[in-house]
Protein backbone atom coordinates (compact mmCIF):
# COMPACT_ATOMS: atom_id res chain seq x y z
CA UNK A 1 0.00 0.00 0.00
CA UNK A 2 2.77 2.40 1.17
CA UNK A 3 4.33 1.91 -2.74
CA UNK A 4 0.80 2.99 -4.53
CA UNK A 5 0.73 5.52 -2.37
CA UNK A 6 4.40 6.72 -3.00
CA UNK A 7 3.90 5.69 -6.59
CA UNK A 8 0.40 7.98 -6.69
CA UNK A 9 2.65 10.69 -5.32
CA UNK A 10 5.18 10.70 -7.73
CA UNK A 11 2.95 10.27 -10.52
CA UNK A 12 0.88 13.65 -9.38
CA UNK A 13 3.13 15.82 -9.24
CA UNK A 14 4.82 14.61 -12.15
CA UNK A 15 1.49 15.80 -14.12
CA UNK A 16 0.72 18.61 -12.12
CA UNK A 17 4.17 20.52 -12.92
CA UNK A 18 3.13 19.20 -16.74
CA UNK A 19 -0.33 20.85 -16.43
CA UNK A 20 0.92 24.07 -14.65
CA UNK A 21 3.23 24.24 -17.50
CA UNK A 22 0.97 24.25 -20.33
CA UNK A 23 -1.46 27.07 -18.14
CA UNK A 24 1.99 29.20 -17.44
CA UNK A 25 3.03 29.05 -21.08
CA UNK A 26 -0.91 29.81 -22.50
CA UNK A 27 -0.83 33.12 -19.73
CA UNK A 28 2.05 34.23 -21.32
CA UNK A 29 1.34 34.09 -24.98
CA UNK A 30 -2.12 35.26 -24.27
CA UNK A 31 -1.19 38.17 -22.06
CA UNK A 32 -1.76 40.75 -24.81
CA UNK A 33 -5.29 39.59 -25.55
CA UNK A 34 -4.55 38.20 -28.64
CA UNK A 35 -5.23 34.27 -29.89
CA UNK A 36 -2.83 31.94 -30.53
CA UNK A 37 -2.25 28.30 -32.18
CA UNK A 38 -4.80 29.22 -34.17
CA UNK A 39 -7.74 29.59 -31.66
CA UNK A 40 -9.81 32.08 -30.67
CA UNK A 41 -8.55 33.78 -27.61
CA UNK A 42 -12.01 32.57 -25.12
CA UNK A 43 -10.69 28.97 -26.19
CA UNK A 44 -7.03 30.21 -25.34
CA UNK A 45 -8.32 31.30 -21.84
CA UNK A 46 -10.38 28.14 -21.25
CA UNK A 47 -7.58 25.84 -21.56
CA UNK A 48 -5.81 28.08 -19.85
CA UNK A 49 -8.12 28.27 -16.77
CA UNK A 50 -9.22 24.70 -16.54
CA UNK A 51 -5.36 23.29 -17.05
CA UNK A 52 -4.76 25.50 -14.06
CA UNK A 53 -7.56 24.26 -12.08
CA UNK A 54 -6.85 20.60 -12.91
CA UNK A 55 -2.92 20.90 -11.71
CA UNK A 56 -4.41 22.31 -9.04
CA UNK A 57 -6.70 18.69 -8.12
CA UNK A 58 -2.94 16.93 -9.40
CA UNK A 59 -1.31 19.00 -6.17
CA UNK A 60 -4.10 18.58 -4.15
CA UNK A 61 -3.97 14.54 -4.62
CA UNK A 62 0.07 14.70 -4.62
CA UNK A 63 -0.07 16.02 -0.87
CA UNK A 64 -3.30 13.76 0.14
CA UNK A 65 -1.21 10.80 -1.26
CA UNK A 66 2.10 11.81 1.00
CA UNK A 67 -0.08 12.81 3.68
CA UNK A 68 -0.83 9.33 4.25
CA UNK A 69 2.48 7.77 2.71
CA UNK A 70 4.22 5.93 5.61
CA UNK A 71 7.68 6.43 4.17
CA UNK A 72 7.23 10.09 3.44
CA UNK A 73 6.19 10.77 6.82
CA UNK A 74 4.80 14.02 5.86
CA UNK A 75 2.48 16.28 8.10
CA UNK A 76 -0.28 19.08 7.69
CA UNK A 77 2.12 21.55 9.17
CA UNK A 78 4.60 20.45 6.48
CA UNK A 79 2.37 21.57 3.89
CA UNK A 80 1.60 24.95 4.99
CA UNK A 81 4.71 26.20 6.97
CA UNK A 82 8.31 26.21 4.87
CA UNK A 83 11.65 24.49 5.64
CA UNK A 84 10.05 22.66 9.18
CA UNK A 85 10.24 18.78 7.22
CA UNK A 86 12.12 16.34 8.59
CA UNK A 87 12.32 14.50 4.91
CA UNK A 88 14.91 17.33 2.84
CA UNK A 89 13.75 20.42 4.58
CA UNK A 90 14.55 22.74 2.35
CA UNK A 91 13.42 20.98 -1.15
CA UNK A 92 10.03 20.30 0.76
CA UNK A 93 10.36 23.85 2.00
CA UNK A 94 10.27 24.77 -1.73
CA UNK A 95 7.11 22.90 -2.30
CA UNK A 96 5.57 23.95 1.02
CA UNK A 97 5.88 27.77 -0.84
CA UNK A 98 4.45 26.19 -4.06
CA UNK A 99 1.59 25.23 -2.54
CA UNK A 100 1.25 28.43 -0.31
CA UNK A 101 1.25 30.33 -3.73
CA UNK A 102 -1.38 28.59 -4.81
CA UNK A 103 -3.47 28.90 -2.53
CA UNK A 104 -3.37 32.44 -2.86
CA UNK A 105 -3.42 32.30 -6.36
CA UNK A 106 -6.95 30.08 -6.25
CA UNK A 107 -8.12 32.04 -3.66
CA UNK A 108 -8.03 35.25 -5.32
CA UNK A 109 -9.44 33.69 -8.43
CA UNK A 110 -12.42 32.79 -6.38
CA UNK A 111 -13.00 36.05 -5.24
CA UNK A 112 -12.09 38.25 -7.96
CA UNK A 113 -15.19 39.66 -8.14
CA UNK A 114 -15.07 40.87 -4.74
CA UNK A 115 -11.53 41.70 -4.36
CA UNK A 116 -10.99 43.60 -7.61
CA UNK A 117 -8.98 43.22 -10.94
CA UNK A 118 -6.09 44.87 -9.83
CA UNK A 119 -5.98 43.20 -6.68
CA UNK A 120 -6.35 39.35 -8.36
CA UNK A 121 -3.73 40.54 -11.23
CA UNK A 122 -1.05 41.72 -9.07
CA UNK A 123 -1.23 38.02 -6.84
CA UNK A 124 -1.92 36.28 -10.31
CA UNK A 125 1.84 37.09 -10.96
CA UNK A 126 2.80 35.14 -8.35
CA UNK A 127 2.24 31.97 -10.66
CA UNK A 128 5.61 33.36 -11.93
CA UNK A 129 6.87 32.70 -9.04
CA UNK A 130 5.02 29.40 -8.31
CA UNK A 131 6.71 27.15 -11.50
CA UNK A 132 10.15 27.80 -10.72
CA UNK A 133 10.14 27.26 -7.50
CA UNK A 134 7.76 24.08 -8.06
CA UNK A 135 10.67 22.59 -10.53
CA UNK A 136 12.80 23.09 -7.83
CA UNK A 137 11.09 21.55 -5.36
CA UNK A 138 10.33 18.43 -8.41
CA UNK A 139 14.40 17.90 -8.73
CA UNK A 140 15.42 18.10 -4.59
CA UNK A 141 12.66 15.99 -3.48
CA UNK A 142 11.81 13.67 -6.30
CA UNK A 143 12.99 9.84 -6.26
CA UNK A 144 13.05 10.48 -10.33
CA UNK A 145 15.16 13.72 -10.34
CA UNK A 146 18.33 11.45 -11.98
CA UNK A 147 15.75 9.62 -14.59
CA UNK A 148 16.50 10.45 -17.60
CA UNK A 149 13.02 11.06 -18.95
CA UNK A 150 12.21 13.16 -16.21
CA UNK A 151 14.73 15.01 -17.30
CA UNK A 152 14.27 15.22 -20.53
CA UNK A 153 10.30 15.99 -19.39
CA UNK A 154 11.71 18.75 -17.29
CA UNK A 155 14.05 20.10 -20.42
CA UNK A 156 10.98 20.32 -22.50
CA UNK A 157 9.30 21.96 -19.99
CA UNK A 158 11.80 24.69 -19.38
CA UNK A 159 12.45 25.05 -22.83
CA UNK A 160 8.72 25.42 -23.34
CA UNK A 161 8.57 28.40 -20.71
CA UNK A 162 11.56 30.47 -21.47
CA UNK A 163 10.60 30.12 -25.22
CA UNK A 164 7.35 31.61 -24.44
CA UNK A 165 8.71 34.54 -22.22
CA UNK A 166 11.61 35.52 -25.02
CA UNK A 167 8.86 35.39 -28.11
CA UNK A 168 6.70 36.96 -25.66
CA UNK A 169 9.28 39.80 -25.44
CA UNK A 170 10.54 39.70 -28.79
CA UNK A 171 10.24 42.35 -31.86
CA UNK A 172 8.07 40.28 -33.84
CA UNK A 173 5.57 39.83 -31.33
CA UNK A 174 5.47 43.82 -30.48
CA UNK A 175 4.63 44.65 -34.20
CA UNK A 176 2.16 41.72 -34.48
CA UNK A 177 0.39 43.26 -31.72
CA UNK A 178 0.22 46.69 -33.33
CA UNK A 179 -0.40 45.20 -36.55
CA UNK A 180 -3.87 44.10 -34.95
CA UNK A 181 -4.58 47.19 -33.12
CA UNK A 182 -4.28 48.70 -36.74
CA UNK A 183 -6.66 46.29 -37.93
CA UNK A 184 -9.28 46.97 -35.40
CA UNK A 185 -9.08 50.44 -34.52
CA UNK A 186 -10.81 52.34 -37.63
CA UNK A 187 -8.96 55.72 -38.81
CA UNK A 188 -12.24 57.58 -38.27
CA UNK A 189 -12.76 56.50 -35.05
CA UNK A 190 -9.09 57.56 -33.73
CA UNK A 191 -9.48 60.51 -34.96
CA UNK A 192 -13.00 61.43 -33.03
CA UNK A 193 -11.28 60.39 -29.77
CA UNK A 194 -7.70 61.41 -29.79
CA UNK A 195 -6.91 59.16 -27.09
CA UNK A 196 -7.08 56.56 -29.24
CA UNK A 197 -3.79 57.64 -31.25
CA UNK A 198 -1.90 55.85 -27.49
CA UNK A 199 -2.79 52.60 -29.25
CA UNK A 200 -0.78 53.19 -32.82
């Protein structure tokens, strides 16, 4: 039993780091609005959503699973308070933050329509934050850190990321984004509302 539940472990947060990856890299090529891959940007920012919110249930199972794992020996407190573990304290640690992110991160997406756009946008960075940190914790805690198709998983995965962020950042994607505010914004209409002209 104590090997399923190691195994189920594992296996969790194996594809929640896969799924966070794929909802990390959609927020950043969608930041500007626009679609990409060829869909429509409300499909963009569904699969971006619900990949989130299924990594999430991945976590959520990966610490239920170690919660209960006699080998891992894990506790509540472990989970919600950094670097106190027994089992590598400070790779843990790194998870224990993960997870704390998270929370915050759900949590405001809950109640953004109490707290406020700005509010859930400026902790909604902190999934930023959350990935790295969540590799981290993959490769100091991880019985399949020295696999070599975890690595190679966690290559493609990097690669996947910082790809995003420097196209994200690039020249091409600047003028492709005021390529289609030319597109949309009609010449009449900038110039009844000179404010407009900010856009071009």
């Amino acid at each position: 039993m104590s090997e399923a539940l190691w195994a189920l472990g594992r296996g969790t947060g194996v594809v929640a780091l896969a799924l966070l990856t794929v909802s990390v890299v959609l927020g950043i090529l969608t930041r500007s609005g626009r679609p990409a891959f060829g869909l429509p940007r409300f499909a963009v920012t569904l699969v971006h959503r619900n990949s989130a919110l299924i990594g999430t249930v991945f976590v959520l199972i990966h610490i239920v699973s170690l919660l209960f794992d006699p080998y891992a020996q894990l506790t509540v407190v472990d989970f919600l308070v950094p670097f106190l573990g027994s089992y590598h304290p400070f790779w843990l640690g790194l998870g224990t933050v993960a997870v704390d992110l998270l929370i915050a991160i759900v949590a405001t997406a809950l109640l953004r329509r109490w707290i406020g756009q700005r509010t859930f946008r400026v902790v909604h960075w902190a999934t930023y934050l959350l990935w790295p940190i969540a590799l981290l914790h993959s490769f100091g805690t991880g019985t399949d850190a020295g696999n070599g198709l975890f690595i190679l998983f966690a290559a493609v995965c990097v690669l996947t990321v910082v790809g995003s962020v420097l196209w994200r950042g690039s020249t091409a994607f600047a003028l492709r984004g005021r390529a289609d505010v030319d597109r949309r914004v009609d010449p009449s209409t900038i110039a009844a509302d000179p404010t407009l002209k900010e856009l071009r």
